[in-house]
N, C-alpha and C. Protein backbone atom coordinates (compact mmCIF):
# COMPACT_ATOMS: atom_id res chain seq x y z
N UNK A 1 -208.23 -39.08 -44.94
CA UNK A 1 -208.40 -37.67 -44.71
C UNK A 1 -208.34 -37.39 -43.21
N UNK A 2 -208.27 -36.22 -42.91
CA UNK A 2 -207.83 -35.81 -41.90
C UNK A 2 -208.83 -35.95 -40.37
N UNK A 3 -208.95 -35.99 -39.71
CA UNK A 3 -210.17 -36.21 -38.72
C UNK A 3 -209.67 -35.07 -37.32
N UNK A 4 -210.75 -34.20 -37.08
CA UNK A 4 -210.87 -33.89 -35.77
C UNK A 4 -211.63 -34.01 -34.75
N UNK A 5 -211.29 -34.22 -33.42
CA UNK A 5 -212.01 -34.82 -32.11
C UNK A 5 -212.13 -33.35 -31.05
N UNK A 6 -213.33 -32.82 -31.20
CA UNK A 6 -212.83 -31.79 -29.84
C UNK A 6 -213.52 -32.44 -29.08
N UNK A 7 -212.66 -32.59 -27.69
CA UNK A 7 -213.34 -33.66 -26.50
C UNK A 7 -214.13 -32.66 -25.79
N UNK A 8 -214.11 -31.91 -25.63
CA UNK A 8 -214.70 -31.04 -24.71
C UNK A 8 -216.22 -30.99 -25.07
N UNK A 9 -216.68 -31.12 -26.72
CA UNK A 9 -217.97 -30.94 -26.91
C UNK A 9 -218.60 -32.35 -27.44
N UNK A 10 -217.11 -33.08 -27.64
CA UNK A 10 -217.10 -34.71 -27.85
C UNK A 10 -218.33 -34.67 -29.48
N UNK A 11 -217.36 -33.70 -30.35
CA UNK A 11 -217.90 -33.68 -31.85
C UNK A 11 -216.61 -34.27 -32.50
N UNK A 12 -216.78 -34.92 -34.00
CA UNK A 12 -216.26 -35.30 -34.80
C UNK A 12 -215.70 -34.50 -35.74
N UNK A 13 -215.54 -34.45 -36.38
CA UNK A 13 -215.88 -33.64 -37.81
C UNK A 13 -214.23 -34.08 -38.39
N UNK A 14 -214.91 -33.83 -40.33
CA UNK A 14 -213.92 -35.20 -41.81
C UNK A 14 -214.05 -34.08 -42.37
N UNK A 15 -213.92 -32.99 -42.61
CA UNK A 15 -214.30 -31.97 -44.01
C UNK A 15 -212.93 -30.77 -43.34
N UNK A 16 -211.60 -31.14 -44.22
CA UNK A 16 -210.34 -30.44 -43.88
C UNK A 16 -210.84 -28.91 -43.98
N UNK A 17 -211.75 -28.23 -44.81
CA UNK A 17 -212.12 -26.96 -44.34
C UNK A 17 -212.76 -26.84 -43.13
N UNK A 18 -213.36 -27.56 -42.40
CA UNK A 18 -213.87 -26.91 -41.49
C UNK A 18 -212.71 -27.20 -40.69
N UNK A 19 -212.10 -28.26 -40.63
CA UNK A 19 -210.83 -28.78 -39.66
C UNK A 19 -209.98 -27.19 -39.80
N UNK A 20 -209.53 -26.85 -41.01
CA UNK A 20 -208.70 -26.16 -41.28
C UNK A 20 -209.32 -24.98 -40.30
N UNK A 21 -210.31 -24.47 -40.53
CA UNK A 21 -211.01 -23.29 -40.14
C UNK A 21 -211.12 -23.06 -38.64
N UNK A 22 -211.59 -24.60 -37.93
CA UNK A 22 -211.25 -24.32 -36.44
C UNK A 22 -209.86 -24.17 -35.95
N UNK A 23 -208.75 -25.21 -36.37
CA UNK A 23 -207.63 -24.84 -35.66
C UNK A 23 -207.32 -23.46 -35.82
N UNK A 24 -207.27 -22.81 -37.28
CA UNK A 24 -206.75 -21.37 -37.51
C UNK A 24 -207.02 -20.57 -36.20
N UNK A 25 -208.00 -20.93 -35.01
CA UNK A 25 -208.73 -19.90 -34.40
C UNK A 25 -207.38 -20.31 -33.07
N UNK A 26 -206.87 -21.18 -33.12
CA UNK A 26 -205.59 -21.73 -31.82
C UNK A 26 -204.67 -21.74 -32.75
N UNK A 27 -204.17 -20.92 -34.02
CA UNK A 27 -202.60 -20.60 -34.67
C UNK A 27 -202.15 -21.61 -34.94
N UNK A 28 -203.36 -22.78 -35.07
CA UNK A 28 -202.85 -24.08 -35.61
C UNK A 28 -203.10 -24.05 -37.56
N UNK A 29 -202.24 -24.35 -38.59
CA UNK A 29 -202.32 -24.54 -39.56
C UNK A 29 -202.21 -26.10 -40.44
N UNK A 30 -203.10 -26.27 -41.06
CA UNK A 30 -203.43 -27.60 -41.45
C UNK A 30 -203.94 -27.61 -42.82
N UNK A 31 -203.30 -28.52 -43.38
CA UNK A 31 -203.71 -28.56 -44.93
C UNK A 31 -203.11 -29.89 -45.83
N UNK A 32 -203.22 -30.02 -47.16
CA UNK A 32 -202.99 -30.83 -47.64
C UNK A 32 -201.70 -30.65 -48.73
N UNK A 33 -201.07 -31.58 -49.27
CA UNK A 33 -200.09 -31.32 -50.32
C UNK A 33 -200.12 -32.28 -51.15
N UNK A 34 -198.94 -32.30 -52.20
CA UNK A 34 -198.84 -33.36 -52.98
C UNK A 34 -197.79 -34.06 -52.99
N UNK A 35 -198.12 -35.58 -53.04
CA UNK A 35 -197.69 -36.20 -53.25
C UNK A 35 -196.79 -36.67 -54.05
N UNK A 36 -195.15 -36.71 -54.12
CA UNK A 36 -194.50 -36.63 -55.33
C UNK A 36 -193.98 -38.46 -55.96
N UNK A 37 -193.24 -38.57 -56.99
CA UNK A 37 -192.99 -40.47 -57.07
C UNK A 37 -191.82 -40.37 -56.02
N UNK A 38 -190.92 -39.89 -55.71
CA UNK A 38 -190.06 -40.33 -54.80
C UNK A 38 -190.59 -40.46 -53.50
N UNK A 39 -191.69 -40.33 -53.04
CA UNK A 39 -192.63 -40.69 -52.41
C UNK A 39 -193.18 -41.66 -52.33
N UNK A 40 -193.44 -42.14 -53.43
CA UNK A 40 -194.31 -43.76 -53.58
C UNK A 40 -193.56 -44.48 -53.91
N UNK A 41 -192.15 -44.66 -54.16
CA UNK A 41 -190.94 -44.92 -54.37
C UNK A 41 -190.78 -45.58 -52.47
N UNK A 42 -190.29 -44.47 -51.74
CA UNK A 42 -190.09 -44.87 -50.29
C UNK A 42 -190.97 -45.33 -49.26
N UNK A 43 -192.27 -45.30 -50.18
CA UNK A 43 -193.70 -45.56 -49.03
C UNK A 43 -193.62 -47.04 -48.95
N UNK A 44 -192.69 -47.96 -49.77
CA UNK A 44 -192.30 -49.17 -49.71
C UNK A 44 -191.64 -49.68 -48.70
N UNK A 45 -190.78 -48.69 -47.95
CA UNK A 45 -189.80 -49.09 -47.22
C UNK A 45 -190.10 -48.60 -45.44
N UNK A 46 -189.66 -49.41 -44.55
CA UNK A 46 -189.96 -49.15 -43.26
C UNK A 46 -189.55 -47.63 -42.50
N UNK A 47 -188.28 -47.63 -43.35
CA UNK A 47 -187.53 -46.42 -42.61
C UNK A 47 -186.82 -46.02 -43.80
N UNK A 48 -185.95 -45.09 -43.77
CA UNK A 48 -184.71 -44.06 -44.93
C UNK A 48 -183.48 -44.01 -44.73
N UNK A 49 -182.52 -44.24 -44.69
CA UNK A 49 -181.38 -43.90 -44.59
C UNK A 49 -180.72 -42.17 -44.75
N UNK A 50 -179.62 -41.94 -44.52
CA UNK A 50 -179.69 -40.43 -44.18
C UNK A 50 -179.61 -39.79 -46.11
N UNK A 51 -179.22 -40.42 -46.67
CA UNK A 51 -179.30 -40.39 -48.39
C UNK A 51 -181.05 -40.27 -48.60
N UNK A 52 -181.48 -40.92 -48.55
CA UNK A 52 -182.67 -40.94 -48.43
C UNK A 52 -183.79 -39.56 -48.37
N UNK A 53 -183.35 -39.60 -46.80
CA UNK A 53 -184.20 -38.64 -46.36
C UNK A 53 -183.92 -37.37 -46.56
N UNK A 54 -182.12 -36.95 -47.01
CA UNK A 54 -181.81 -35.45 -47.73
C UNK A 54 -182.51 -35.52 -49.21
N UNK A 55 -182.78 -36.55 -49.57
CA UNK A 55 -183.36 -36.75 -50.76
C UNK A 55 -184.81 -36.37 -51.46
N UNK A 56 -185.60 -37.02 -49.91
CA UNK A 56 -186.74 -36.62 -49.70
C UNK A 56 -187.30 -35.25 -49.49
N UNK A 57 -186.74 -34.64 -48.44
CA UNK A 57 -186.54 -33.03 -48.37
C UNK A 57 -186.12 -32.12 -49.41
N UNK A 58 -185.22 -32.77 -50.34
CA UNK A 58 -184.63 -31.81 -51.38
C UNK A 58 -185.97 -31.99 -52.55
N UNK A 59 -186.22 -33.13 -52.56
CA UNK A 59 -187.88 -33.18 -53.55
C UNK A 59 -189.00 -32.55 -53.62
N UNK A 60 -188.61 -31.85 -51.94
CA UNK A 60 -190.08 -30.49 -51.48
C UNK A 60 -189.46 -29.46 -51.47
N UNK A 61 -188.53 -28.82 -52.62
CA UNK A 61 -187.54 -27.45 -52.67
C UNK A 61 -188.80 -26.38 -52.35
N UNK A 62 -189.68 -26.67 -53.32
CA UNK A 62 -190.96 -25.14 -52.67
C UNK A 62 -191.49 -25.57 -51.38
N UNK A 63 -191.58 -26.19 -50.61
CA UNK A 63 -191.16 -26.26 -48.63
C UNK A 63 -190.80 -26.15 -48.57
N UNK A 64 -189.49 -26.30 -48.88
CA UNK A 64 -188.02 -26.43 -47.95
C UNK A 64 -187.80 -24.30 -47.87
N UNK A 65 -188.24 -23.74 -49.37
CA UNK A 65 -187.79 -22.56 -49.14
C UNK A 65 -188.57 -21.45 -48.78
N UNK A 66 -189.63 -22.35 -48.02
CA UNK A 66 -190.96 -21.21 -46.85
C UNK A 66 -190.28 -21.37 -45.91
N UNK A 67 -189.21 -21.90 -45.07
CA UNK A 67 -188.64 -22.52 -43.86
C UNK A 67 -187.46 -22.16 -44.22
N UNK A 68 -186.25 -22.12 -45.23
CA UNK A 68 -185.02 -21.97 -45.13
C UNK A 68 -184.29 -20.78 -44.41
N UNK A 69 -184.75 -19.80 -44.16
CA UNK A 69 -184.72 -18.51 -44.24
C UNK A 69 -184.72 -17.93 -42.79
N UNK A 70 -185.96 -18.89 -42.37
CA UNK A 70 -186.32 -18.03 -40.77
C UNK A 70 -185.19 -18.65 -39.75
N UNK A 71 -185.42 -18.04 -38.66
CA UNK A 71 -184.33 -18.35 -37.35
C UNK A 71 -184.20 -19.49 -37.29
N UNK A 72 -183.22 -20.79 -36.88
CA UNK A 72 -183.09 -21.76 -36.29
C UNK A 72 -183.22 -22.34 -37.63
N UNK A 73 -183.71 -22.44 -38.96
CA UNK A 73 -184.37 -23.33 -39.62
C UNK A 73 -183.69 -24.55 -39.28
N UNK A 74 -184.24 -25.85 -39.47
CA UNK A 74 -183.80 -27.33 -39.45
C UNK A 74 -184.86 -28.33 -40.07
N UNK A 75 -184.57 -29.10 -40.68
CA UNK A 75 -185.53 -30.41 -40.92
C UNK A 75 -185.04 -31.53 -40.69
N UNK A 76 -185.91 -32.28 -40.71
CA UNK A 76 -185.31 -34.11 -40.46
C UNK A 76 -186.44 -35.04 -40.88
N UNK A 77 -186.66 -35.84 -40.95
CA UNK A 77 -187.40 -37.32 -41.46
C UNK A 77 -187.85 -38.15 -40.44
N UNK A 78 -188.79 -38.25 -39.66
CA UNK A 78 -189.30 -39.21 -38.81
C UNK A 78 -189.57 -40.47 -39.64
N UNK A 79 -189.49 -41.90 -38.78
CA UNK A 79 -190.02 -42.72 -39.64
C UNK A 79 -190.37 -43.95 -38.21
N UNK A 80 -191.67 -43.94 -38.03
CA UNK A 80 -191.99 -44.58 -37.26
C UNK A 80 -192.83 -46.03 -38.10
N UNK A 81 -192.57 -46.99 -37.28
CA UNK A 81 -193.38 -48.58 -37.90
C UNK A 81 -193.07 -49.54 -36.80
N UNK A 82 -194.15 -50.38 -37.00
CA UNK A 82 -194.28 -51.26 -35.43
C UNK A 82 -192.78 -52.20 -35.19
N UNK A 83 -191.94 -52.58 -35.90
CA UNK A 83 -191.09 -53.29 -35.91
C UNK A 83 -189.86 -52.06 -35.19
N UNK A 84 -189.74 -50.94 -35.09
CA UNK A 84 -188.65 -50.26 -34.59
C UNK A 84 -188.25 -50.66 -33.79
N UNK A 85 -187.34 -50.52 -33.07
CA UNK A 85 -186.78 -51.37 -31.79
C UNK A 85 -187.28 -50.73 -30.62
N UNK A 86 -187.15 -49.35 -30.71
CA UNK A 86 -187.50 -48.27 -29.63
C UNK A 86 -188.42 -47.80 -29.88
N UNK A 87 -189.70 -47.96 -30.58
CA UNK A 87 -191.00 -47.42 -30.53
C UNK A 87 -191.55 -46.79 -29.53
N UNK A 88 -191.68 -47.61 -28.71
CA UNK A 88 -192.28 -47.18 -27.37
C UNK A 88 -191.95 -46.28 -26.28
N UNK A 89 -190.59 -46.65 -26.28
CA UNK A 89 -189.91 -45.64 -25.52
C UNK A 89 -190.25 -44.31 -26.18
N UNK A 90 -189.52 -43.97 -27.82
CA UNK A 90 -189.40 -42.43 -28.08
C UNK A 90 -191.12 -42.09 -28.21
N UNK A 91 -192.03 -43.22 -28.25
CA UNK A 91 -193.54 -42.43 -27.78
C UNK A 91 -193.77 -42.10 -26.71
N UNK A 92 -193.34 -42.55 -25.76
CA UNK A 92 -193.70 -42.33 -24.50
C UNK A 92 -193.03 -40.71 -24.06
N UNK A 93 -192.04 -40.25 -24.64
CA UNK A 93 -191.41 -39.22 -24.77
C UNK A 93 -191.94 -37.86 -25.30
N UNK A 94 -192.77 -38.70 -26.22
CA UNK A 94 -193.86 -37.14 -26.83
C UNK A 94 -195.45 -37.57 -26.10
N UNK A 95 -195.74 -38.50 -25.87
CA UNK A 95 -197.28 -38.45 -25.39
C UNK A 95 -197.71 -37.20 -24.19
N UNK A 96 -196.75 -37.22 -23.24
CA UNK A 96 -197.16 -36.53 -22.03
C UNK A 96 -197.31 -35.15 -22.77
N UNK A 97 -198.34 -34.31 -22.43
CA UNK A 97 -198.33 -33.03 -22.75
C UNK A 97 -197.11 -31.88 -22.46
N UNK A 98 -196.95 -31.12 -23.32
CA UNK A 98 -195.47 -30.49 -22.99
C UNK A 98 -196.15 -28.92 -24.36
N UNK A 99 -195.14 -28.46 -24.79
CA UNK A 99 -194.56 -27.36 -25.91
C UNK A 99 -193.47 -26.84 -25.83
N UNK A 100 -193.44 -26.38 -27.30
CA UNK A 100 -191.66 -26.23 -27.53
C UNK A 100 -191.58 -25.27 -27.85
N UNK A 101 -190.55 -24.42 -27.79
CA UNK A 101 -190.02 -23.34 -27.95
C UNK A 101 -189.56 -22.94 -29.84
N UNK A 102 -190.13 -23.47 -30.69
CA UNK A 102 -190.16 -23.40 -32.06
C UNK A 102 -191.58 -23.96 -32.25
N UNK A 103 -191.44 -23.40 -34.07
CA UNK A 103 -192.28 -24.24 -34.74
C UNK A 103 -192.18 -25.58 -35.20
N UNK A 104 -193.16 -25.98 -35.72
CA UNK A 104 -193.08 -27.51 -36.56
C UNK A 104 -193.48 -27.69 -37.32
N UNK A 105 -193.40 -27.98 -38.25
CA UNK A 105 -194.41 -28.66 -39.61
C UNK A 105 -194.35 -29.92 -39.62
N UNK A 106 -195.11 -30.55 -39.61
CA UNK A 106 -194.97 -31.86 -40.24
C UNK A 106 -195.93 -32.44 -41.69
N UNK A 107 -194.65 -32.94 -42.39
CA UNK A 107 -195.72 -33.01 -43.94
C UNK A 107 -195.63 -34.73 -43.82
N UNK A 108 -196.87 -35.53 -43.66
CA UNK A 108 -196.64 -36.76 -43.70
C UNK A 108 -196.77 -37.37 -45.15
N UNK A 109 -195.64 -38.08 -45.47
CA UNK A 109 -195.66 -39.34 -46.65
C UNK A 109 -195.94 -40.78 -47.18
N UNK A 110 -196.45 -40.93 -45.58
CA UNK A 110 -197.11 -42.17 -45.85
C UNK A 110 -197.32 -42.40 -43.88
N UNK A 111 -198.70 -43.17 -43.72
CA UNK A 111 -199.20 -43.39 -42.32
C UNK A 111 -200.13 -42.19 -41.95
N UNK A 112 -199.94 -41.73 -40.37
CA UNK A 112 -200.67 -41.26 -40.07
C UNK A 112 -200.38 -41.26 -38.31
N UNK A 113 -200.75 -39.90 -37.80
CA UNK A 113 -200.74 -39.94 -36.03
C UNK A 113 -201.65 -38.93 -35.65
N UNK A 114 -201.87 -38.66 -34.62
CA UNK A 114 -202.92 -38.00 -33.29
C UNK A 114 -201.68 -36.91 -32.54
N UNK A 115 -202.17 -35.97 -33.61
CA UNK A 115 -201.81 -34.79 -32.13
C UNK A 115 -202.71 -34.03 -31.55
N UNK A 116 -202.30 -33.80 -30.25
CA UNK A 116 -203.28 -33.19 -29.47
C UNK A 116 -203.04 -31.87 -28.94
N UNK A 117 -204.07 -31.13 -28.49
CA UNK A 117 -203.44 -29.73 -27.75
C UNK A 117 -204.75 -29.20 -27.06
N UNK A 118 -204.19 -28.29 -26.16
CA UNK A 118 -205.18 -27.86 -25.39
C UNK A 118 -205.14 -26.23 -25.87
N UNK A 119 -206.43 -25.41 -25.92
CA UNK A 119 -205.84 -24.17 -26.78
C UNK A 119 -205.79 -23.61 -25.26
N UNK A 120 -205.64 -22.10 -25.23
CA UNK A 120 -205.54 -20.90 -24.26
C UNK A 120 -206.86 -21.01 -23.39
N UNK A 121 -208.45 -21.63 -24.29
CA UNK A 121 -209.65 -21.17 -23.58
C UNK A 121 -210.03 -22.76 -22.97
N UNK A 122 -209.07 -23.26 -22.80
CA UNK A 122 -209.43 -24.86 -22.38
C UNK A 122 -210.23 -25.86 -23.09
N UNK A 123 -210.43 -25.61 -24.33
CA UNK A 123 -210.66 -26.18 -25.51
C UNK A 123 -209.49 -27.29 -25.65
N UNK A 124 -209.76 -28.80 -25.73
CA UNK A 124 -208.93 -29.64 -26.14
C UNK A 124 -209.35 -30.49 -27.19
N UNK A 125 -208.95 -30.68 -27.57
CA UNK A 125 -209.18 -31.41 -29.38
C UNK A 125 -207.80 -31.84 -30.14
N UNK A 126 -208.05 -33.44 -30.32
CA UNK A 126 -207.10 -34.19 -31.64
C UNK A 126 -207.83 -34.21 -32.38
N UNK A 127 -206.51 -34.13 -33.72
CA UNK A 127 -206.66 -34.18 -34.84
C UNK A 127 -205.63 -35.24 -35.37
N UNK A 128 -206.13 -36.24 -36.39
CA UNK A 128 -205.15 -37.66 -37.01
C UNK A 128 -205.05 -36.71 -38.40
N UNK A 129 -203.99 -36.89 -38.75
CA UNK A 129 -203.23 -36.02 -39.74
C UNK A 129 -202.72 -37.46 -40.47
N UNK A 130 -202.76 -37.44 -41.93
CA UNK A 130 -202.60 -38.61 -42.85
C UNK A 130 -201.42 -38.28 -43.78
N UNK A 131 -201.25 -39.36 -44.32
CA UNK A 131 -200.57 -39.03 -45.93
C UNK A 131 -201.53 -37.92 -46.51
N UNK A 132 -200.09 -36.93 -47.43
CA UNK A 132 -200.11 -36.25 -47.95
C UNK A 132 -201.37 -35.04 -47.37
N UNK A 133 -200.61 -34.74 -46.26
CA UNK A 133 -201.39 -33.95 -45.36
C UNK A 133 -200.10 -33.32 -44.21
N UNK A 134 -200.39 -31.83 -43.94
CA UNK A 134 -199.33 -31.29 -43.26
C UNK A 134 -199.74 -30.58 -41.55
N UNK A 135 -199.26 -30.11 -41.14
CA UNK A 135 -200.07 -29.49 -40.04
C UNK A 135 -198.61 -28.92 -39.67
N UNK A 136 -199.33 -27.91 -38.12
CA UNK A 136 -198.27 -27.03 -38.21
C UNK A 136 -198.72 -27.16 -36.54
N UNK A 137 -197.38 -27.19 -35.20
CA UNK A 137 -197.47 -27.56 -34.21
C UNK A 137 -196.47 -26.14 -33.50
N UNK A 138 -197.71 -25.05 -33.56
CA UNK A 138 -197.03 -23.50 -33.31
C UNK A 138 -196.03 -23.71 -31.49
N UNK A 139 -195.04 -23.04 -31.88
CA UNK A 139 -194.55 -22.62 -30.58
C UNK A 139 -195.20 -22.06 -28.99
N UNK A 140 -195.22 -22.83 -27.95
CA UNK A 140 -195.68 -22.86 -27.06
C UNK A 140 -197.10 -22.76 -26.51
N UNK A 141 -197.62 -23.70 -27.50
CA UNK A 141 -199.12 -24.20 -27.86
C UNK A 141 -198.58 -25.65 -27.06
N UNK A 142 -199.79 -26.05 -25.79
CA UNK A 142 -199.95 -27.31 -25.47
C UNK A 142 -200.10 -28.34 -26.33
N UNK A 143 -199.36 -29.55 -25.77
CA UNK A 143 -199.44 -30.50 -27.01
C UNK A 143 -199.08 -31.69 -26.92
N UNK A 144 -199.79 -32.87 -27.63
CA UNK A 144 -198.83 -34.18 -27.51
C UNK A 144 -199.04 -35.00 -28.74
N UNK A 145 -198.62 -36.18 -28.66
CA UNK A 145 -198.52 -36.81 -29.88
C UNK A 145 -198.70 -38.11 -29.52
N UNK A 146 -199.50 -38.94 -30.38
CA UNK A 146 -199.70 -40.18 -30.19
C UNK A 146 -199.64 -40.83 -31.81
N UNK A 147 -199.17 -42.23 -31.93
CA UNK A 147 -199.20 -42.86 -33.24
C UNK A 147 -200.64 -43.03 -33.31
N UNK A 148 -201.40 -43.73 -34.75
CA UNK A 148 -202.98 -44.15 -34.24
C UNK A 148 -202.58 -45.90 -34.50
N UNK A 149 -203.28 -46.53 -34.24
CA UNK A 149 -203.41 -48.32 -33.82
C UNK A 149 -202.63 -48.89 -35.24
N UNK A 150 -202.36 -47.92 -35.97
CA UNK A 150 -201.94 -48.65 -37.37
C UNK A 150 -200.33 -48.51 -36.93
N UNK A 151 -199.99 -47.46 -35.84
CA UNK A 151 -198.46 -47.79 -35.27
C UNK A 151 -197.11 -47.21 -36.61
N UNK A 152 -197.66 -46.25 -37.78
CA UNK A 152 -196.49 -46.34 -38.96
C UNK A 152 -196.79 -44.76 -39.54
N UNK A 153 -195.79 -44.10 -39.52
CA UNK A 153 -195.39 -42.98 -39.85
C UNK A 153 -194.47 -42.64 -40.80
N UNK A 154 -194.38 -41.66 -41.86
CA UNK A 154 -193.26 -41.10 -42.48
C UNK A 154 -193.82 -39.81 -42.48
N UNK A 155 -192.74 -39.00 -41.97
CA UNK A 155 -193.12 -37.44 -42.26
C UNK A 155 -191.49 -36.64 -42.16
N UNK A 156 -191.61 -35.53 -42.99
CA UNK A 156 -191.11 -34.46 -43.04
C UNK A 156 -191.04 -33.91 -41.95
N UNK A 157 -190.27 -33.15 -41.42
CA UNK A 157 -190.61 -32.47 -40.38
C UNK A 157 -189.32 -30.51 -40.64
N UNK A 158 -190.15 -29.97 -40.68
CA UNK A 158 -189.42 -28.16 -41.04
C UNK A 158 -190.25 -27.78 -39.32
N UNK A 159 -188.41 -26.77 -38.94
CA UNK A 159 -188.70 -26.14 -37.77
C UNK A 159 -188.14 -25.01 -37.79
N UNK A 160 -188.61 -23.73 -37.18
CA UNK A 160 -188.13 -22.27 -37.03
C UNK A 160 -188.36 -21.99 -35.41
N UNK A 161 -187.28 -21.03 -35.16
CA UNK A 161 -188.28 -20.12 -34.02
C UNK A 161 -188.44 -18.42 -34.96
N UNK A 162 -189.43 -18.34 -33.57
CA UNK A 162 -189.76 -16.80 -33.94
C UNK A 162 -188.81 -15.92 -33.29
N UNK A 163 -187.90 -16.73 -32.33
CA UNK A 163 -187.20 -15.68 -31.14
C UNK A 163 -188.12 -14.98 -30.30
N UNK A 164 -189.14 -15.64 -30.12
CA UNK A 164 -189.90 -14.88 -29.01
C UNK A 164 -190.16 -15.68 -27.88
N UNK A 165 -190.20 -14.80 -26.85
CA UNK A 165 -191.15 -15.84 -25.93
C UNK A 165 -192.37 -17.11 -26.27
N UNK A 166 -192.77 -17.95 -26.10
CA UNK A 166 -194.20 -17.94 -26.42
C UNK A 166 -195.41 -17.94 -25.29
N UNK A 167 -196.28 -17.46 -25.78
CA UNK A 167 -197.28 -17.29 -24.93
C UNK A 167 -197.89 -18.50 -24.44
N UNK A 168 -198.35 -18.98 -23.36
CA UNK A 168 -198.56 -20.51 -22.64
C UNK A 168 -200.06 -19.96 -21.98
N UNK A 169 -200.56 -20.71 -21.96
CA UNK A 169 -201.62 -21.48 -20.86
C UNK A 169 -201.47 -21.86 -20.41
N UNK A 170 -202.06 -21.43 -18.45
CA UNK A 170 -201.40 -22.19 -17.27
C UNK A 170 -202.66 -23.40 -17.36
N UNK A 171 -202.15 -24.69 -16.76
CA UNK A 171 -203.07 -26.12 -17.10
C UNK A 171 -203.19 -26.77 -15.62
N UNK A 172 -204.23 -27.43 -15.57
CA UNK A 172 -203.99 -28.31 -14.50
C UNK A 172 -204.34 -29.51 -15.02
N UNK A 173 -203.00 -30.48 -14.20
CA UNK A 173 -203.13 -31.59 -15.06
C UNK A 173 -204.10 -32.73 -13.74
């Protein structure tokens, strides 16, 4: 289950409603889903092939068609595990704090990672997001990403923009 860390008051907290309930207040959305067999089918395997992973996506048609619709839509299949060749590198690529100019979803299918963000009021807090668990990584919301020590990921990933600016927090790093 899902875990959040706000460092700032250096509290814990395991109960996805209350998780759910604080991010809502930083336009962060977080929740759970289900799990389908073509799922536990691929939770066998390290990575997907591109058959695969249209496969996987086409299996979440009621996701796929909250996302089909809006600006930019796109999805793709992450699949992170300690044996990748380039692990490290494409982490090192999302760790540093940054935000993007779209949304994100990510619905994970097996593993688990640490994203982080800093909200508008200098509130910073991770949250480890698991199997069969989704979260939502709003447009130009501070942010980074880390694997957790178990190093292995599968997730979904649905992206939109709004076509807007997004609103930022100036930071000092």
């Amino acid at each position: 289950m899902a875990y959040l860390n706000i460092i700032n008051d250096n509290l814990e907290i395991y109960d996805m409603n209350n998780i759910s309930l604080i991010m809502r207040k930083f336009g962060i959305e977080i929740g759970e889903f289900d799990i389908n067999e073509l799922v536990l089918e691929y939770q066998k395997k390290d990575t997907l092939n591109e058959n695969e992973r249209n496969k996987l996506i086409s299996s979440y048609s009621h996701i796929v068609e909250k996302f089909k619709d809006k600006s930019g839509y796109r999805s793709d299949v992450v699949c992170f595990y300690p044996e990748f060749e380039h692990l490290d590198f494409i982490l090192k690529k999302f760790s540093p704090i940054h935000f993007h100019y779209e949304n994100e979803y990510w619905y994970f299918v097996d593993g688990e990672a640490k994203f982080g963000f800093l909200g508008p009021d200098g509130t910073k807090f991770e949250v480890v997001v698991q199997k069969g668990e989704y979260i939502q990584v709003p447009e130009g919301l501070w942010q980074w990403f880390e694997l957790t020590n178990k190093r292995r990921m599968k997730s979904m990933r649905f992206f939109y923009s709004t076509n807007s600016i997004p609103l930022r927090s100036a930071i000092k790093v």
